[in-house]
N, C-alpha and C. Protein backbone atom coordinates (compact mmCIF):
# COMPACT_ATOMS: atom_id res chain seq x y z
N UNK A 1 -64.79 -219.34 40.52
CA UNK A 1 -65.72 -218.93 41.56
C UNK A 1 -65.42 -217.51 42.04
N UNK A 2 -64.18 -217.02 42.09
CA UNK A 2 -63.70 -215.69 42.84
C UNK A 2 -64.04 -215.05 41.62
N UNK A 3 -63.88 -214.97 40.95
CA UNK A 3 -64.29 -214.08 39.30
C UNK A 3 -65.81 -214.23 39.28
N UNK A 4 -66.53 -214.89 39.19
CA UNK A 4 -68.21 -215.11 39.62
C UNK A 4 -68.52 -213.73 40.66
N UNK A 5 -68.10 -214.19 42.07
CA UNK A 5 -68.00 -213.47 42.89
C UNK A 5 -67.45 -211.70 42.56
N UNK A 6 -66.59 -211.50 42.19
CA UNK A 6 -66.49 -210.04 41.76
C UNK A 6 -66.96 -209.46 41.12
N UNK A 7 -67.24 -210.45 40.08
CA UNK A 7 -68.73 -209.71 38.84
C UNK A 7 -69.60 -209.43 39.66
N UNK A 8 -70.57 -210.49 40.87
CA UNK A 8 -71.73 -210.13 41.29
C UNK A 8 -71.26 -209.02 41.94
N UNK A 9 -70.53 -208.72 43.02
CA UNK A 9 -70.36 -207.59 43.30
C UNK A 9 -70.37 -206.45 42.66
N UNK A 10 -69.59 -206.62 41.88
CA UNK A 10 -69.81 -205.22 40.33
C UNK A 10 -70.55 -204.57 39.65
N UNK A 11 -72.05 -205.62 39.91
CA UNK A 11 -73.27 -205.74 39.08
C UNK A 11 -74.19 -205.33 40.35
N UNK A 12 -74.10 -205.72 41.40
CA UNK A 12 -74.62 -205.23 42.75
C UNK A 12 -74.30 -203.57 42.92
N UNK A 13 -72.87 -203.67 43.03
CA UNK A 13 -72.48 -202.16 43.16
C UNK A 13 -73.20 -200.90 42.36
N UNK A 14 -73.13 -201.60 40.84
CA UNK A 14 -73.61 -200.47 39.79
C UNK A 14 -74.92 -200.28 39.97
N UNK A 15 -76.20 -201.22 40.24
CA UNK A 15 -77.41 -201.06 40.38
C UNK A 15 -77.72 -200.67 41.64
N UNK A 16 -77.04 -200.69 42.94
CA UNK A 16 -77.02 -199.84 44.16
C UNK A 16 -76.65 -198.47 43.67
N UNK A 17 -75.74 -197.67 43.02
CA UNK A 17 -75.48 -197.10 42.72
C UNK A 17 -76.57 -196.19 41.98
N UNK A 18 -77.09 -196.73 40.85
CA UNK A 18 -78.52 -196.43 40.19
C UNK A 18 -79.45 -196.27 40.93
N UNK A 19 -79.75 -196.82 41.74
CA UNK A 19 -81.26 -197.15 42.54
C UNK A 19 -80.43 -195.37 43.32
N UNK A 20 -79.53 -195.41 43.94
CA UNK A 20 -79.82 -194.01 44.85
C UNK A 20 -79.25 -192.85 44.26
N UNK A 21 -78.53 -192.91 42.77
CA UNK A 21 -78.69 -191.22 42.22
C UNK A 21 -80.47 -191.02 41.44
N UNK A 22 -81.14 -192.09 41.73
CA UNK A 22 -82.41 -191.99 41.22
C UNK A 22 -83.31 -191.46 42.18
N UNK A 23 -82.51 -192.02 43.01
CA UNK A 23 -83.83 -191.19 44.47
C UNK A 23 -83.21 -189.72 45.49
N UNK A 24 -82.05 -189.96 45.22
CA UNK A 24 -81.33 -188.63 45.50
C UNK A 24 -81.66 -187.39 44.32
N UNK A 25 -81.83 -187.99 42.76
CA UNK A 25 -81.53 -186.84 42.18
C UNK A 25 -82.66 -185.52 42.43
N UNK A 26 -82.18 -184.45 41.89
CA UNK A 26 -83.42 -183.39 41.97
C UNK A 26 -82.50 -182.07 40.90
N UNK A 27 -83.78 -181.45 41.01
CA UNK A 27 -83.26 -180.66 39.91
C UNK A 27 -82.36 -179.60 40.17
N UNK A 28 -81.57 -179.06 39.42
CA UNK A 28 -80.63 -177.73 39.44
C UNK A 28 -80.95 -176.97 40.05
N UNK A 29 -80.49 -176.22 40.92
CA UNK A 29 -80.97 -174.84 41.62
C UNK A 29 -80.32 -173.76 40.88
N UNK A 30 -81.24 -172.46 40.36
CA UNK A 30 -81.07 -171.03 39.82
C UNK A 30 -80.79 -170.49 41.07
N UNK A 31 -79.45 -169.68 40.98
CA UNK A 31 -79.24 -168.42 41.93
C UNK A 31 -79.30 -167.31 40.83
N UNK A 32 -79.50 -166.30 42.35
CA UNK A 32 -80.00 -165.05 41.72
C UNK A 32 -78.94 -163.95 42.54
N UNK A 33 -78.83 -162.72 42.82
CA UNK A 33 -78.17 -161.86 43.40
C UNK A 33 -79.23 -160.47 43.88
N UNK A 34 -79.42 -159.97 44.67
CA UNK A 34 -80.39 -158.67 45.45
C UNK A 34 -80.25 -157.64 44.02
N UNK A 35 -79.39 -158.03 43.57
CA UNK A 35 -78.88 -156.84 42.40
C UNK A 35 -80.05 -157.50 41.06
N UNK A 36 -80.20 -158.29 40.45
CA UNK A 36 -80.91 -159.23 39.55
C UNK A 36 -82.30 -158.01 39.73
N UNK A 37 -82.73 -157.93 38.10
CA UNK A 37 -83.98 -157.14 38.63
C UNK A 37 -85.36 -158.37 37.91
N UNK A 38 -84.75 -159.17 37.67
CA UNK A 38 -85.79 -160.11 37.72
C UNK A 38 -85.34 -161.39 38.19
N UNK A 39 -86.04 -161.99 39.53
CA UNK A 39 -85.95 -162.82 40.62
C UNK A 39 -86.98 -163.20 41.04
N UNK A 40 -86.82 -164.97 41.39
CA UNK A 40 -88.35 -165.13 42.24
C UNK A 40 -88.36 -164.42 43.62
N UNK A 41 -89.57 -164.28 44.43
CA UNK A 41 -89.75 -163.21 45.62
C UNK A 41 -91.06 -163.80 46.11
N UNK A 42 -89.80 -164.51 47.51
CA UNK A 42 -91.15 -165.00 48.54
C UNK A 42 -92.02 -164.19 49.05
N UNK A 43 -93.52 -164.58 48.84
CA UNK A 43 -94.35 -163.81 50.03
C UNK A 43 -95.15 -165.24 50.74
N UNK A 44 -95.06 -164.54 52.34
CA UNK A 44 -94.93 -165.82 53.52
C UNK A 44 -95.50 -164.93 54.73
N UNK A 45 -97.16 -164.75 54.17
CA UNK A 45 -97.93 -164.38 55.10
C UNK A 45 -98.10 -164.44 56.32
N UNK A 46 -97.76 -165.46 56.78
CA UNK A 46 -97.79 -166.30 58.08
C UNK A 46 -96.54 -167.58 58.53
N UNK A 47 -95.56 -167.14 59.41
CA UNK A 47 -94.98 -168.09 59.67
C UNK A 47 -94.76 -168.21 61.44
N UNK A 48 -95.96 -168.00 61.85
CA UNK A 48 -95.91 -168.46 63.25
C UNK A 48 -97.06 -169.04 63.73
N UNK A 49 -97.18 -169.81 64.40
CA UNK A 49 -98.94 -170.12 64.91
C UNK A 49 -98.78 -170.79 66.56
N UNK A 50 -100.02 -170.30 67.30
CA UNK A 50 -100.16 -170.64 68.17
C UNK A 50 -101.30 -172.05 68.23
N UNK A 51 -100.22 -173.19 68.00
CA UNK A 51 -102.22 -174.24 68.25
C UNK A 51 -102.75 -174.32 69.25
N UNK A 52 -102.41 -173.43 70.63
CA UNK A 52 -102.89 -173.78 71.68
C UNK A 52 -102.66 -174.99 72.50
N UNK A 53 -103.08 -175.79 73.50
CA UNK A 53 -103.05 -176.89 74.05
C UNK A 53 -103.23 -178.16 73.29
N UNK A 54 -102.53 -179.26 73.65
CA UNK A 54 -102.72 -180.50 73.09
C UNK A 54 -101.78 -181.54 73.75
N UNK A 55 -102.71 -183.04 73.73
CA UNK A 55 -102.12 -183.55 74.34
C UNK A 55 -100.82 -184.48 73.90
N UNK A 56 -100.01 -185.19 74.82
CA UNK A 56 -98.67 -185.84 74.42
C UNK A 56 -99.11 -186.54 73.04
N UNK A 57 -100.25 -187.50 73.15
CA UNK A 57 -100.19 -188.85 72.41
C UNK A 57 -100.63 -187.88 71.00
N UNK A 58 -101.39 -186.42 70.93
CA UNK A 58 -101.72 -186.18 69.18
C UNK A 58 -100.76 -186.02 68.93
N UNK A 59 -100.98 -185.35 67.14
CA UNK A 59 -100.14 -185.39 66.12
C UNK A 59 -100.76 -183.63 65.49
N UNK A 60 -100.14 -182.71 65.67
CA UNK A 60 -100.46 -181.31 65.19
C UNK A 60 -99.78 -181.17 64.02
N UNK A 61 -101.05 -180.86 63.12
CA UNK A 61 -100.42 -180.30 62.08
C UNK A 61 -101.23 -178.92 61.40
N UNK A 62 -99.98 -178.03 61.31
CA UNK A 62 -100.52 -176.90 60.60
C UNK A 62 -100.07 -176.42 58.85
N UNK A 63 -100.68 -175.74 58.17
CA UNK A 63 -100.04 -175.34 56.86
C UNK A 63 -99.82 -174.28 56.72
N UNK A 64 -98.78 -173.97 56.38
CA UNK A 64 -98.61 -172.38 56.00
C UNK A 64 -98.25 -171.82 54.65
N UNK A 65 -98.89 -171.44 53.81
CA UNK A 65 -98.57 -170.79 52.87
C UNK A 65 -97.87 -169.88 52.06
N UNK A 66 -96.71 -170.45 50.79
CA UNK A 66 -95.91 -169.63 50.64
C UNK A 66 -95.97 -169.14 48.72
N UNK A 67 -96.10 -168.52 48.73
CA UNK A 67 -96.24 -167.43 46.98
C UNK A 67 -95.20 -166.97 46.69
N UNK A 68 -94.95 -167.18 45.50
CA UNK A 68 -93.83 -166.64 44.26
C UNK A 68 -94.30 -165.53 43.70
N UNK A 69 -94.37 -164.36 44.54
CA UNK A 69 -94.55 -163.29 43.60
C UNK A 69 -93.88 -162.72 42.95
N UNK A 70 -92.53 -162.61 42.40
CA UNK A 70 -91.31 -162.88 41.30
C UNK A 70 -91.64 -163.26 40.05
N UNK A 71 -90.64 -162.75 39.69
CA UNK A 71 -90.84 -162.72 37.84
C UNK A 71 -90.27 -164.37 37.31
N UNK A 72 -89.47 -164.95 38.21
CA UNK A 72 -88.58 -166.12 38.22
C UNK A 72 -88.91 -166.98 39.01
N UNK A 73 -88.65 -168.71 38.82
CA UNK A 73 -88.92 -169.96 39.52
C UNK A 73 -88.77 -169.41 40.79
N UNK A 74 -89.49 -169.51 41.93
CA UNK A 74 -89.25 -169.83 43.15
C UNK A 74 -88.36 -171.38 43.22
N UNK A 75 -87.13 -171.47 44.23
CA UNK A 75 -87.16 -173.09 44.06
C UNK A 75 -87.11 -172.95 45.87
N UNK A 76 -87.96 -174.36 46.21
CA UNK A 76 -87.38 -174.82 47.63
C UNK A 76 -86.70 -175.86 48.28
N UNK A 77 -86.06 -175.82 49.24
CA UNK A 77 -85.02 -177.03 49.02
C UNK A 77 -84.42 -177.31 50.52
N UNK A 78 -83.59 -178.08 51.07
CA UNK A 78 -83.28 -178.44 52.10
C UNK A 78 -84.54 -178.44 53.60
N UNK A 79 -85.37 -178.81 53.40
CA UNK A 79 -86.59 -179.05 54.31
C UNK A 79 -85.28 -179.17 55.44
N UNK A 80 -85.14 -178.40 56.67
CA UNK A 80 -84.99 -179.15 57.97
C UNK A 80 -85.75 -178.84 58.90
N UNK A 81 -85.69 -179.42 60.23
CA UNK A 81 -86.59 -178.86 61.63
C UNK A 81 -85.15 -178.78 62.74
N UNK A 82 -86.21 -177.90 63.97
CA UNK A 82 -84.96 -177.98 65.45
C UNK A 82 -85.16 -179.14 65.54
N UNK A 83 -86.38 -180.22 65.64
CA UNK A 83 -86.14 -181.55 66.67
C UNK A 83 -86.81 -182.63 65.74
N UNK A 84 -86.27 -184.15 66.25
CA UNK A 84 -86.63 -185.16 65.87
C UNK A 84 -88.30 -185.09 65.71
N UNK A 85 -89.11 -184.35 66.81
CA UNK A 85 -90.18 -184.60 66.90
C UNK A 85 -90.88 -183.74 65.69
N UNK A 86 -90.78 -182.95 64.63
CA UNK A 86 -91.54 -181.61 63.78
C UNK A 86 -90.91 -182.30 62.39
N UNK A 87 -91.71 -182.48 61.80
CA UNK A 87 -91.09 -182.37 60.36
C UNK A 87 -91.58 -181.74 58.99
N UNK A 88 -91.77 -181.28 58.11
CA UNK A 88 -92.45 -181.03 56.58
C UNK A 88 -92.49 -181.56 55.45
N UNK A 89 -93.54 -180.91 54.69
CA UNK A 89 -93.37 -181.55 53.60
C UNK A 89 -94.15 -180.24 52.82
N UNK A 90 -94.13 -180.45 51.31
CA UNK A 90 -94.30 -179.11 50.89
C UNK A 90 -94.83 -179.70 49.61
N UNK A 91 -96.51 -179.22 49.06
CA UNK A 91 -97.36 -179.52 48.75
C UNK A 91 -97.34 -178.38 47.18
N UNK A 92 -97.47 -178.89 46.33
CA UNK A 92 -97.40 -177.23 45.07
C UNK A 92 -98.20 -178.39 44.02
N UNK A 93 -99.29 -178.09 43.70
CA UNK A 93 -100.13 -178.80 42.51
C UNK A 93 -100.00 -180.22 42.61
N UNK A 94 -99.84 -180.90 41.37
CA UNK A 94 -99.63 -182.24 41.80
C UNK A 94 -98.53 -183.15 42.66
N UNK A 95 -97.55 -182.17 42.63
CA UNK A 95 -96.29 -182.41 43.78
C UNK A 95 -96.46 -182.32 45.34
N UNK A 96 -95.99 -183.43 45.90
CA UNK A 96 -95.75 -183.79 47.25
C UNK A 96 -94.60 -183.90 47.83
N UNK A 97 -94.05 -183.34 48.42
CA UNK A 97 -92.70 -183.95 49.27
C UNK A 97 -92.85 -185.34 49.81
N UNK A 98 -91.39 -185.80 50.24
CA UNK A 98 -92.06 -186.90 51.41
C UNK A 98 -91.94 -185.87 52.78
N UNK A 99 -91.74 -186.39 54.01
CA UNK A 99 -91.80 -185.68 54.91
C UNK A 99 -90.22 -185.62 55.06
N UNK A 100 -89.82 -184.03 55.83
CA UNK A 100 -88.46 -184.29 56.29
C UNK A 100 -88.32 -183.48 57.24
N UNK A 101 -86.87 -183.73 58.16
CA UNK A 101 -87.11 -183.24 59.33
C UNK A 101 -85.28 -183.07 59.87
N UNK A 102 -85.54 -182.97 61.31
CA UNK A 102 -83.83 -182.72 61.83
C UNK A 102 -83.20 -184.40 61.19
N UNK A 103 -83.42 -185.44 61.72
CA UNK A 103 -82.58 -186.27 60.98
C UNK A 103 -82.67 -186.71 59.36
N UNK A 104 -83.92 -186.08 59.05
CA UNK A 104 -83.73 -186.78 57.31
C UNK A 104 -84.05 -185.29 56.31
N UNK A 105 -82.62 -185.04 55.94
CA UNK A 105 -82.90 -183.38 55.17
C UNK A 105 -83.42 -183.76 53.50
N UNK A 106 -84.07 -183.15 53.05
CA UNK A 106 -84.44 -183.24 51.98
C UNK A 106 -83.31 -183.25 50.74
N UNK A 107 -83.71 -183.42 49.79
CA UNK A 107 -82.82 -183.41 48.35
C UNK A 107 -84.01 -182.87 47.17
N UNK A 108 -84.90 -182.90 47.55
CA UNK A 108 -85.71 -182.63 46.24
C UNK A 108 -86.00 -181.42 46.54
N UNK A 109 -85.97 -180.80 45.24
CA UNK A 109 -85.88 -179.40 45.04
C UNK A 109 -88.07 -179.26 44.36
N UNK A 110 -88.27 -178.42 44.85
CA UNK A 110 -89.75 -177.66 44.50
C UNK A 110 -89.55 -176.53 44.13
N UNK A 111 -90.27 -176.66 42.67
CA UNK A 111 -90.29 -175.28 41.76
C UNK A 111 -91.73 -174.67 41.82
N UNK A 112 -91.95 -173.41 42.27
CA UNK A 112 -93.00 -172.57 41.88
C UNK A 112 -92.95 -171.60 41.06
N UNK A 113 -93.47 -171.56 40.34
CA UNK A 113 -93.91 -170.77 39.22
C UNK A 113 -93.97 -169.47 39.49
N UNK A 114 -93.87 -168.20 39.22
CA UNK A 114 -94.19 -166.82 38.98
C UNK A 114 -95.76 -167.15 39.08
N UNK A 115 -95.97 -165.95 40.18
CA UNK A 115 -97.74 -165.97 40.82
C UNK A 115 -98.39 -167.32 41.26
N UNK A 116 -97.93 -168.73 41.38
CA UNK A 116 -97.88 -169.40 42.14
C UNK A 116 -97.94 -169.99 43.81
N UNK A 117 -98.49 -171.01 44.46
CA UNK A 117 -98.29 -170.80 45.30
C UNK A 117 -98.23 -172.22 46.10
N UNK A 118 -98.05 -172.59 47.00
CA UNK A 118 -97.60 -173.77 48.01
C UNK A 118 -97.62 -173.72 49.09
N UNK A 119 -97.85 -174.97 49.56
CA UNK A 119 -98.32 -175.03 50.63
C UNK A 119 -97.63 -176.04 51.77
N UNK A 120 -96.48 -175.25 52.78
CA UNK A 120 -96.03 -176.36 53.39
C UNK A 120 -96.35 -176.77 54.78
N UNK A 121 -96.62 -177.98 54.80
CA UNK A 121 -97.74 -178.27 56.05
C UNK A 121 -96.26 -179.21 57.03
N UNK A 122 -96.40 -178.24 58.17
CA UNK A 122 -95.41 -179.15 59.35
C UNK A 122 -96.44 -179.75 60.28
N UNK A 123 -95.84 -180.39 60.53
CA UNK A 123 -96.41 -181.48 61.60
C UNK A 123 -95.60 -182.14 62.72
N UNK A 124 -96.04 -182.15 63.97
CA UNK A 124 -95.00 -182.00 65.43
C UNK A 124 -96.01 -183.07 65.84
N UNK A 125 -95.07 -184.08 65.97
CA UNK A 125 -95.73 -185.28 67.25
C UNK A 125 -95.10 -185.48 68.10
N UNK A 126 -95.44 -184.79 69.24
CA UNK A 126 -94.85 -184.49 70.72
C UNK A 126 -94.45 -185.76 71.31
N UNK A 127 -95.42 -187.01 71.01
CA UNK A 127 -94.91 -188.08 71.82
C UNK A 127 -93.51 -188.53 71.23
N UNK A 128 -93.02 -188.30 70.51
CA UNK A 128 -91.54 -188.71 69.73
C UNK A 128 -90.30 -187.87 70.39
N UNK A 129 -90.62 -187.00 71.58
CA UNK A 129 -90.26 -186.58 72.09
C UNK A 129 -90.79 -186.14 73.45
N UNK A 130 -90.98 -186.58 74.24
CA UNK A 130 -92.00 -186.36 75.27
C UNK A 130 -91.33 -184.69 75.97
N UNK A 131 -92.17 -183.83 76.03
CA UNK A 131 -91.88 -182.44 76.68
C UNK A 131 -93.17 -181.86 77.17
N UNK A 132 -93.16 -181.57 78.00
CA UNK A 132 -94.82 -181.32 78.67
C UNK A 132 -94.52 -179.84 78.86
N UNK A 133 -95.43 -178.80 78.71
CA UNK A 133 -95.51 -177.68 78.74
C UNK A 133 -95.43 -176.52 77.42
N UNK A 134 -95.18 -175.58 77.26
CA UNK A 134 -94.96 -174.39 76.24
C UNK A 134 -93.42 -174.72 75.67
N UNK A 135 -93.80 -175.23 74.34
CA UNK A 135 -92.80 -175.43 73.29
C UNK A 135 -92.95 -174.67 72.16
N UNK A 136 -92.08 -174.69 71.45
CA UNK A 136 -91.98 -174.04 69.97
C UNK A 136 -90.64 -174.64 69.13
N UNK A 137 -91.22 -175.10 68.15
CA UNK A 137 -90.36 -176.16 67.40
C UNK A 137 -90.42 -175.43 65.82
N UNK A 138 -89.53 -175.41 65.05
CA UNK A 138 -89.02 -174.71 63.86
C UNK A 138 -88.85 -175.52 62.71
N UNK A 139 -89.36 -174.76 61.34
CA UNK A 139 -88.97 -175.91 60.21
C UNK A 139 -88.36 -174.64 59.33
N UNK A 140 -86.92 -175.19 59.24
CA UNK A 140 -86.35 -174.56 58.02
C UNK A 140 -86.18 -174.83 56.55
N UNK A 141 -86.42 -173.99 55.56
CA UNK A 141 -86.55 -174.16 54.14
C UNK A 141 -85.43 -173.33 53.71
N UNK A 142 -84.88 -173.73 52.54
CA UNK A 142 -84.23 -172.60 52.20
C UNK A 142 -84.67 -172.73 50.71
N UNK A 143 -84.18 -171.11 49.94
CA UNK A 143 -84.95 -170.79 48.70
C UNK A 143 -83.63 -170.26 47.71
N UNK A 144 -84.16 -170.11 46.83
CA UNK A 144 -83.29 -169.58 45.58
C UNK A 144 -84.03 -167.80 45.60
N UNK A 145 -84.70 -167.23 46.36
CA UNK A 145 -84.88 -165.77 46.24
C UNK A 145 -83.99 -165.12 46.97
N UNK A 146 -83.20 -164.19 46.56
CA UNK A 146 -81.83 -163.51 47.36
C UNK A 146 -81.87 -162.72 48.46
N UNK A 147 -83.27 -161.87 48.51
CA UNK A 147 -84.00 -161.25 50.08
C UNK A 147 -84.21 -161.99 50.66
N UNK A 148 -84.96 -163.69 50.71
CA UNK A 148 -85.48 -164.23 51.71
C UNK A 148 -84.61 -165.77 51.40
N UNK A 149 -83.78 -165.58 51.41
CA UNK A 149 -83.17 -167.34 51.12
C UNK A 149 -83.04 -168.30 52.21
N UNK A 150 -84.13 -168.61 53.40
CA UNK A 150 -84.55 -168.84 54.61
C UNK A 150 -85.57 -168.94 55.17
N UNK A 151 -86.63 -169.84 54.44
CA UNK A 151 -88.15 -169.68 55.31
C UNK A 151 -87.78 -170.36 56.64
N UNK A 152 -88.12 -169.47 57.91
CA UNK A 152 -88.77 -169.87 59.03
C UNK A 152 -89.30 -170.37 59.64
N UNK A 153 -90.13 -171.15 59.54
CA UNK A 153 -91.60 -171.55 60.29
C UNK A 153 -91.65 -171.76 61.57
N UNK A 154 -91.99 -171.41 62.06
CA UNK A 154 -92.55 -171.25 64.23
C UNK A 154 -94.23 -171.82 64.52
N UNK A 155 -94.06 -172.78 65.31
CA UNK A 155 -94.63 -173.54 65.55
C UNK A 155 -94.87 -173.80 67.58
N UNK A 156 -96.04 -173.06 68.06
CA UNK A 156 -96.04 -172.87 69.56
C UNK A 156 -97.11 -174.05 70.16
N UNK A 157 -96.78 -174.85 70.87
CA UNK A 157 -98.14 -175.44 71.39
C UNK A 157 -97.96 -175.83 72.87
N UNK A 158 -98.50 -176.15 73.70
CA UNK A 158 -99.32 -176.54 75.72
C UNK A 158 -99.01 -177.46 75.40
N UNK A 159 -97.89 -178.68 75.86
CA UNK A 159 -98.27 -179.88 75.52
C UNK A 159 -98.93 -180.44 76.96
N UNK A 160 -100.23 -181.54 77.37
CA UNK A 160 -100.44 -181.77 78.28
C UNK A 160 -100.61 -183.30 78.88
N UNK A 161 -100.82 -183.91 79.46
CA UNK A 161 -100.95 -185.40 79.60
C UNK A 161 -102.08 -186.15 79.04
């Protein structure tokens, strides 16, 4: 029976094991150096927005757009936010993120292509944090391009009752 018992465990262990380097895995990240004369190179038209007023109970979401104008993969990677309440996800052709945020950081890596482009849409639901008034909540990305290895995103809104 105790030998029964340690196998199942063993056989439990290894397929727990499987099941989460399968959902953890993601692909290799390329570094590059400012010196490299061929590198991917974020362009990130817009990383601030004002949505104006809105109340506790919506759900705001904006997209902001980011291009690989680089000779090399753009990759993006570690999705975080400042607060429980903002999170992202990052949209490139048939690829979707799931959403991620201050408590759940990403692992999957997003490749864009040379002249490419993506689209990462944050989304802040104030009631998950109740704060009434002029906020601004942040989603950080980080990249494999050696000038910008740090997207930003700024995010301003009124929250009201």
């Amino acid at each position: 029976m105790i030998v029964f018992g340690t196998a199942l465990v063993a056989i439990l262990s290894l397929f727990a094991i499987s099941l989460l380097s399968k959902k953890t895995s993601s692909s290799p990240t390329t570094s590059y150096t400012q010196t490299d004369t061929q590198k991917p190179k974020v362009e990130l038209p817009e990383n601030f927005v004002d949505t104006g007023i809105s109340k506790l109970k919506d759900t705001i979401t904006r997209d902001f757009i980011v291009k690989n104008i680089g000779e090399k993969t753009l990759q993006l990677r570690n999705i975080n936010s400042s607060c429980g309440c903002t999170s992202a996800k990052i949209i490139s052709g048939d690829q979707e993120t799931k959403e991620y945020g201050m408590s759940k950081r990403s692992l999957e890596v997003v490749n864009i292509a040379p002249g490419a482009e993506a689209t990462i849409r944050v989304i802040y639901r104030p009631f998950t944090m109740p704060v009434y008034g002029v906020i601004i909540r942040e989603v950080y990305i980080d990249t494999n391009d050696p000038d910008f290895s740090k997207i930003i995103l700024r995010m301003k809104a009124n929250i009201t009752k």
